[in-house]
C-alpha atoms as a PDB file:
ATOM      1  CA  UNK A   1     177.812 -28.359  37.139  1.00  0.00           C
ATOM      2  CA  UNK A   2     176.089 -27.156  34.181  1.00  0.00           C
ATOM      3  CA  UNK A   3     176.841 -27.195  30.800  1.00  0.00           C
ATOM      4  CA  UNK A   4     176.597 -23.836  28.314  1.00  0.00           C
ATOM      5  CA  UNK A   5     175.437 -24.279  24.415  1.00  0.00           C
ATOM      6  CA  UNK A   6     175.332 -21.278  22.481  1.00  0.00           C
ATOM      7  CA  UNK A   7     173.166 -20.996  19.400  1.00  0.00           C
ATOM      8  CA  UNK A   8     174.849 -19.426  16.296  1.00  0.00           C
ATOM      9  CA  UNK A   9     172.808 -20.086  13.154  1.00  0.00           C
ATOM     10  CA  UNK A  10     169.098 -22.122  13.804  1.00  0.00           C
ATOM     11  CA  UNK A  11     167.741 -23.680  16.447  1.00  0.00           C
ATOM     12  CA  UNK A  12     168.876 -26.820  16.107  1.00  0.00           C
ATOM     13  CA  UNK A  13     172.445 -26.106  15.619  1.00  0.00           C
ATOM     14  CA  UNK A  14     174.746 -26.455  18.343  1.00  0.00           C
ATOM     15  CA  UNK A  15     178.312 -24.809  19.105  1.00  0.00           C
ATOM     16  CA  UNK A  16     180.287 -24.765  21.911  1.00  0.00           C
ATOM     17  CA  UNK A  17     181.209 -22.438  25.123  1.00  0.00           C
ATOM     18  CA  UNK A  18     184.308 -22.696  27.352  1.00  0.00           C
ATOM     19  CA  UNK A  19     182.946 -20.987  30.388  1.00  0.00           C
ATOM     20  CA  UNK A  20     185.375 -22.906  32.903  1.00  0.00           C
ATOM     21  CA  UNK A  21     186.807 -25.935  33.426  1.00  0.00           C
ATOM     22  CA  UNK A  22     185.471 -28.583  35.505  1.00  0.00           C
ATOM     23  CA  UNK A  23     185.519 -32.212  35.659  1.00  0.00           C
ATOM     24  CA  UNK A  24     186.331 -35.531  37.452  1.00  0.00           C
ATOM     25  CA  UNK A  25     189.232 -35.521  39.205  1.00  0.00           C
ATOM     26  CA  UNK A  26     189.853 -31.737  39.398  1.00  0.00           C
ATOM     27  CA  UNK A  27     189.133 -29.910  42.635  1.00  0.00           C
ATOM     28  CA  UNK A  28     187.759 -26.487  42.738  1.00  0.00           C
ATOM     29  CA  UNK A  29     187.023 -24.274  45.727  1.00  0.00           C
ATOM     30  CA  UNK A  30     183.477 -23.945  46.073  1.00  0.00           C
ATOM     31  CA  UNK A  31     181.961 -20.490  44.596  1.00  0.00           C
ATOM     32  CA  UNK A  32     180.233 -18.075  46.188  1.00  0.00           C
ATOM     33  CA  UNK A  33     176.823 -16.598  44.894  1.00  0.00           C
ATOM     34  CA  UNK A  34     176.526 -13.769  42.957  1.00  0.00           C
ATOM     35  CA  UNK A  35     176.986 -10.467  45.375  1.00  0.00           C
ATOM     36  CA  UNK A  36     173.790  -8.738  44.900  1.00  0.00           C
ATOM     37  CA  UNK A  37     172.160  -5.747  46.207  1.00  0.00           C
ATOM     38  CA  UNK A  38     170.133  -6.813  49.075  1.00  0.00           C
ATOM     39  CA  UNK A  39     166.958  -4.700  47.924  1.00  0.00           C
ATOM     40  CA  UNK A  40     167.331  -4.721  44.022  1.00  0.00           C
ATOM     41  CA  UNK A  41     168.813  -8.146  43.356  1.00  0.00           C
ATOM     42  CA  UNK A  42     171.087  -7.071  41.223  1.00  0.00           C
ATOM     43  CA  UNK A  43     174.585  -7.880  40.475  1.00  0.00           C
ATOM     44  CA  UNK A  44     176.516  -5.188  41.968  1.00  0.00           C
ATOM     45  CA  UNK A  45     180.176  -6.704  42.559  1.00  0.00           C
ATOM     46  CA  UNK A  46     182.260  -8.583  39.885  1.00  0.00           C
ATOM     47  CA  UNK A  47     183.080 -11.822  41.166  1.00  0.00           C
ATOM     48  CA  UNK A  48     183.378 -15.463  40.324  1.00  0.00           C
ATOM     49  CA  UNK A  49     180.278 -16.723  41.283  1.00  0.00           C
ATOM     50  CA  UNK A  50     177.797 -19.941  42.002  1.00  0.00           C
ATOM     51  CA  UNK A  51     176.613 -20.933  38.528  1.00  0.00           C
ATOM     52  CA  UNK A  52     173.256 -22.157  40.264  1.00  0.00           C
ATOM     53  CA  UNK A  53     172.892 -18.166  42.103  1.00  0.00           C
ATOM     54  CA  UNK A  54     172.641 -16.827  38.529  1.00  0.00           C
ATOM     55  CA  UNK A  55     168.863 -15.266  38.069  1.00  0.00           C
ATOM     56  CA  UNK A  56     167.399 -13.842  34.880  1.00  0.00           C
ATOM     57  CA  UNK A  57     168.814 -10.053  34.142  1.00  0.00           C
ATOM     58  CA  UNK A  58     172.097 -11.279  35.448  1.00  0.00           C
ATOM     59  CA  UNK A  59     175.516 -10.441  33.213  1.00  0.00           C
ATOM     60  CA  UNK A  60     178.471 -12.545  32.888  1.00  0.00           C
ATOM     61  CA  UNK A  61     182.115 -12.012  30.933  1.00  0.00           C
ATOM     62  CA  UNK A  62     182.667 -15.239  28.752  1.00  0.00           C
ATOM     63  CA  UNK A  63     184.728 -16.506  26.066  1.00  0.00           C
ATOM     64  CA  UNK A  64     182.927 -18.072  23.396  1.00  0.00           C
ATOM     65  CA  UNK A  65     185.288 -20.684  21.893  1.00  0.00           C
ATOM     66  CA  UNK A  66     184.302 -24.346  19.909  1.00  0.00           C
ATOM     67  CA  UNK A  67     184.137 -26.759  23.436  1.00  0.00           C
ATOM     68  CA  UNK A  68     181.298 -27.756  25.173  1.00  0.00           C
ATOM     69  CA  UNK A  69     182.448 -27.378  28.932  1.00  0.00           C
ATOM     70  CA  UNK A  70     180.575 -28.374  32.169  1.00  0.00           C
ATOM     71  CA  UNK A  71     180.450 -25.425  34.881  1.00  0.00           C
ATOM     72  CA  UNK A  72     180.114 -24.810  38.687  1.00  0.00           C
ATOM     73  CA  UNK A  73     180.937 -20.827  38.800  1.00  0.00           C
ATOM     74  CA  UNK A  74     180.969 -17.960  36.144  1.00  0.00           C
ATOM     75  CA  UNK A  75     182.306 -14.576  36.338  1.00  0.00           C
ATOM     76  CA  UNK A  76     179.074 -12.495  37.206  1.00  0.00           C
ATOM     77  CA  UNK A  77     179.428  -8.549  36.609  1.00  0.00           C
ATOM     78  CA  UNK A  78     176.633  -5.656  36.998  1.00  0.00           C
ATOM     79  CA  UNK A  79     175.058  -5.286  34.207  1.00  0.00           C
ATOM     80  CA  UNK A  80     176.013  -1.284  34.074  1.00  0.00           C
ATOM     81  CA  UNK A  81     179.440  -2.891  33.043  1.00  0.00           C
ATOM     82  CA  UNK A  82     181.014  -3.608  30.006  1.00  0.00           C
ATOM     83  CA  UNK A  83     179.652  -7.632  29.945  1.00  0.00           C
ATOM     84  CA  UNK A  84     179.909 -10.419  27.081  1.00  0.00           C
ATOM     85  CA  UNK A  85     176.143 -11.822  28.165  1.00  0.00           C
ATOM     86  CA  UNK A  86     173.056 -11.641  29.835  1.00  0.00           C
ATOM     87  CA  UNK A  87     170.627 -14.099  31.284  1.00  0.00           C
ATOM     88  CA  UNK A  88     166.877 -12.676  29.582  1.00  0.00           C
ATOM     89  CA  UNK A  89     164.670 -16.306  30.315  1.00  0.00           C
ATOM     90  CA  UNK A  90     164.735 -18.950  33.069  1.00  0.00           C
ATOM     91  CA  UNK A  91     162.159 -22.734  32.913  1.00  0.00           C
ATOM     92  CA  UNK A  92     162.306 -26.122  34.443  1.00  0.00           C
ATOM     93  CA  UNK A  93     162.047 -29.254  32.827  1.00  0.00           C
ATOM     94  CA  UNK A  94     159.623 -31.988  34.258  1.00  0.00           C
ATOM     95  CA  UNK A  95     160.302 -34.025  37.011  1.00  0.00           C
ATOM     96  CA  UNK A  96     161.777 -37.492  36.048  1.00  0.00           C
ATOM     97  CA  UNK A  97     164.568 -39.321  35.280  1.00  0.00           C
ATOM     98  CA  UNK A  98     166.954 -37.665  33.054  1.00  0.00           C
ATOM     99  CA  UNK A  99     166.171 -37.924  29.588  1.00  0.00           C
ATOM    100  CA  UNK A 100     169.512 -37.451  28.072  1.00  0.00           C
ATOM    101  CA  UNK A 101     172.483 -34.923  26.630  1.00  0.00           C
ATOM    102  CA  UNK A 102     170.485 -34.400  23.226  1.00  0.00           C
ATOM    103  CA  UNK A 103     167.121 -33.749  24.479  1.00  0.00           C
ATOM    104  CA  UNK A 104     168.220 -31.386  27.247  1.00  0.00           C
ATOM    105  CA  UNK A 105     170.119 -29.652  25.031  1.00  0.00           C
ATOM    106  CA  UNK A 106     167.359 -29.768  22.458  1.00  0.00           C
ATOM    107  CA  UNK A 107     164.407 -28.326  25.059  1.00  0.00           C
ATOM    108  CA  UNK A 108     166.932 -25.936  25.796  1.00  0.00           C
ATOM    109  CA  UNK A 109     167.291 -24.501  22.300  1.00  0.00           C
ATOM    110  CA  UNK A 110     163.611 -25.030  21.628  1.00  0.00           C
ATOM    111  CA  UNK A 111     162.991 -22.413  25.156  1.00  0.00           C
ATOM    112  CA  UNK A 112     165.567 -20.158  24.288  1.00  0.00           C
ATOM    113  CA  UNK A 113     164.808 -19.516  20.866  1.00  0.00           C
ATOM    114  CA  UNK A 114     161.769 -19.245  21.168  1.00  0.00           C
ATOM    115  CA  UNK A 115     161.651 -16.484  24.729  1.00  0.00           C
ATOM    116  CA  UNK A 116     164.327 -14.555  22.423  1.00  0.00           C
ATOM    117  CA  UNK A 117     161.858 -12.076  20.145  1.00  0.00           C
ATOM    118  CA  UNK A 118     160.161 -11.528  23.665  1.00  0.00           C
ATOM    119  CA  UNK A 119     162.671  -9.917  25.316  1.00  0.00           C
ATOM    120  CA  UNK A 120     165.052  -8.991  22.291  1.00  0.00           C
ATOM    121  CA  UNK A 121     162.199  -7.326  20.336  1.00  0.00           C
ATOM    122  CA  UNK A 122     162.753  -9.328  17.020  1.00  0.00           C
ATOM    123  CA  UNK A 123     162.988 -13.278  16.175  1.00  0.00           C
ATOM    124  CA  UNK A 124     166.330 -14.538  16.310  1.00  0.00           C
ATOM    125  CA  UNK A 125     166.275 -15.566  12.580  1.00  0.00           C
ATOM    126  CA  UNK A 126     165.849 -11.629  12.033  1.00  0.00           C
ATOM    127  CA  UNK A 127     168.777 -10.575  14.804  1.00  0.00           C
ATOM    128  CA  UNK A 128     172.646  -9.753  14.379  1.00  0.00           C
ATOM    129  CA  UNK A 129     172.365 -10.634  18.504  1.00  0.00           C
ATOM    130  CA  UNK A 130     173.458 -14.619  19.526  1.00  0.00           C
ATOM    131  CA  UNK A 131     172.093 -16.812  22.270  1.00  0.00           C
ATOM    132  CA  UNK A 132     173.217 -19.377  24.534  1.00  0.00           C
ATOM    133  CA  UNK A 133     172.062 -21.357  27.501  1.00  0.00           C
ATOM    134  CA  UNK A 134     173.018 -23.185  30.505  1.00  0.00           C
ATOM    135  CA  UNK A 135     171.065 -26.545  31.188  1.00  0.00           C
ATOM    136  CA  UNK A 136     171.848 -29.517  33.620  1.00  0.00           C
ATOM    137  CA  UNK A 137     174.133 -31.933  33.137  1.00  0.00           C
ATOM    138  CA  UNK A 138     173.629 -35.937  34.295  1.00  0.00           C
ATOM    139  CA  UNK A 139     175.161 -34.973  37.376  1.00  0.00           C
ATOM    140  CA  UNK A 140     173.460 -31.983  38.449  1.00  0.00           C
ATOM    141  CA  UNK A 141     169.929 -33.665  37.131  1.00  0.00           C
ATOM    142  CA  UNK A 142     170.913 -36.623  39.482  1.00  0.00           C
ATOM    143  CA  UNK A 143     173.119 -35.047  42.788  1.00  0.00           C
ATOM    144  CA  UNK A 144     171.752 -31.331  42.845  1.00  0.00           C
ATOM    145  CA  UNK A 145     168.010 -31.987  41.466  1.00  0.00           C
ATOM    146  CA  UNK A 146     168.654 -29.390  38.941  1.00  0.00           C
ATOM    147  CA  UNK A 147     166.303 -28.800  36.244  1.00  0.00           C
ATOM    148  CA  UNK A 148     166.815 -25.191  34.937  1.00  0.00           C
ATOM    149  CA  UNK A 149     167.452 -24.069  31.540  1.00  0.00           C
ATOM    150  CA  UNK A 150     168.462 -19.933  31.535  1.00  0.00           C
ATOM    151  CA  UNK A 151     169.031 -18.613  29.000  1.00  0.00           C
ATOM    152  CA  UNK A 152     171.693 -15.575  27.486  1.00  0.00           C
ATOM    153  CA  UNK A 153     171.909 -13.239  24.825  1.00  0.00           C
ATOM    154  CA  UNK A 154     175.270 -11.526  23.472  1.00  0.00           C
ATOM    155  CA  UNK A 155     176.062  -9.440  20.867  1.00  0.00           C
ATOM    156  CA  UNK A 156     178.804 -10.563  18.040  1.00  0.00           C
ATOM    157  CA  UNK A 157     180.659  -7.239  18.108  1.00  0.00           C
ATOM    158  CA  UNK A 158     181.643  -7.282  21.609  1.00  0.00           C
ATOM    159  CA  UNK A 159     180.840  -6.628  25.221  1.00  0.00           C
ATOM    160  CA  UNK A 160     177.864  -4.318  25.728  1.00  0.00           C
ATOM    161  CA  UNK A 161     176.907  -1.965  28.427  1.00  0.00           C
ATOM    162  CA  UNK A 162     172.915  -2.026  30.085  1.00  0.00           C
ATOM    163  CA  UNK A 163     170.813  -4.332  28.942  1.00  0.00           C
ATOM    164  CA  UNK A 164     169.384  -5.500  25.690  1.00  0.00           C
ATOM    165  CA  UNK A 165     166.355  -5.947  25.934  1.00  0.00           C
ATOM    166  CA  UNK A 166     164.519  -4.275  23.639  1.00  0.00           C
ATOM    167  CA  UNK A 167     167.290  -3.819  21.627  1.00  0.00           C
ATOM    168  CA  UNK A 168     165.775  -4.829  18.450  1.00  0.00           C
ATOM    169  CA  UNK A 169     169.081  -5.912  16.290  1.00  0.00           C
END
């Protein structure tokens, strides 16, 4: 499981996702990874896929709503779709023990933010466009030796078509 923390004013601020329930006590078939073009890589099939096969360039339809929610699968779409998000920057936190909610959440604004002008074009301070990211949880840190951060970019008016990288709004 992973947890999803979008970013809606400065990096430091934190809001909340609902990208699909999970938690103890609740059973959920396993997900599948993403379908993907065996050459490409690419998304090419809209399913509900294996929130640890997501890759950077991937797209996703997601409800932004005011809950923090942990994860195991995401609806994946291509990216030649209408799509709510997509996944533009991808690190790994150090080896360790896990150093807590707040400061994963923290080095996961700090990346984000900072990779967004990169591939958006413009800081984030200066975009209309919002981010988010997915980072481990306690359990995933501990059971699945998960350390990634990835993040996502949206746009507040709606699902978008292609990508936006370089979109420079």
């Amino acid at each position: 499981m992973r947890t999803l923390s979008p970013r809606v004013t400065s990096p430091l601020l934190l809001a909340a996702v609902l990208v699909g329930l999970t938690g103890c006590g609740l059973l959920e078939p396993e997900a599948e990874p993403a379908v993907r073009d065996e050459t490409s890589g690419e998304i090419v099939e809209s399913s509900e896929a294996d929130v640890f096969s997501l890759k950077v360039g991937d797209c996703l339809n997601q409800t932004v709503t005011e809950e923090v929610e942990e994860v195991s699968s995401v609806p994946t779409v291509p990216c030649g779709e209408p799509h709510d998000s997509e996944a533009y920057a991808r690190t790994d936190l150090p080896e360790g023990d896990y150093p807590g909610d707040e400061a994963v959440a923290e080095a996961a604004d700090s990346f984000c933010y900072d990779e967004f002008a990169t591939f958006v074009g413009m800081s984030y301070d200066e975009s209309v466009l919002e981010l988010a990211s997915f980072f481990p949880t306690q359990v995933s840190w501990d059971e699945n030796e998960d350390r990634e951060i990835l993040c996502f970019v949206s746009s507040p008016d709606g699902q978008v078509t292609g990508t936006l990288a370089g979109a420079q709004r």
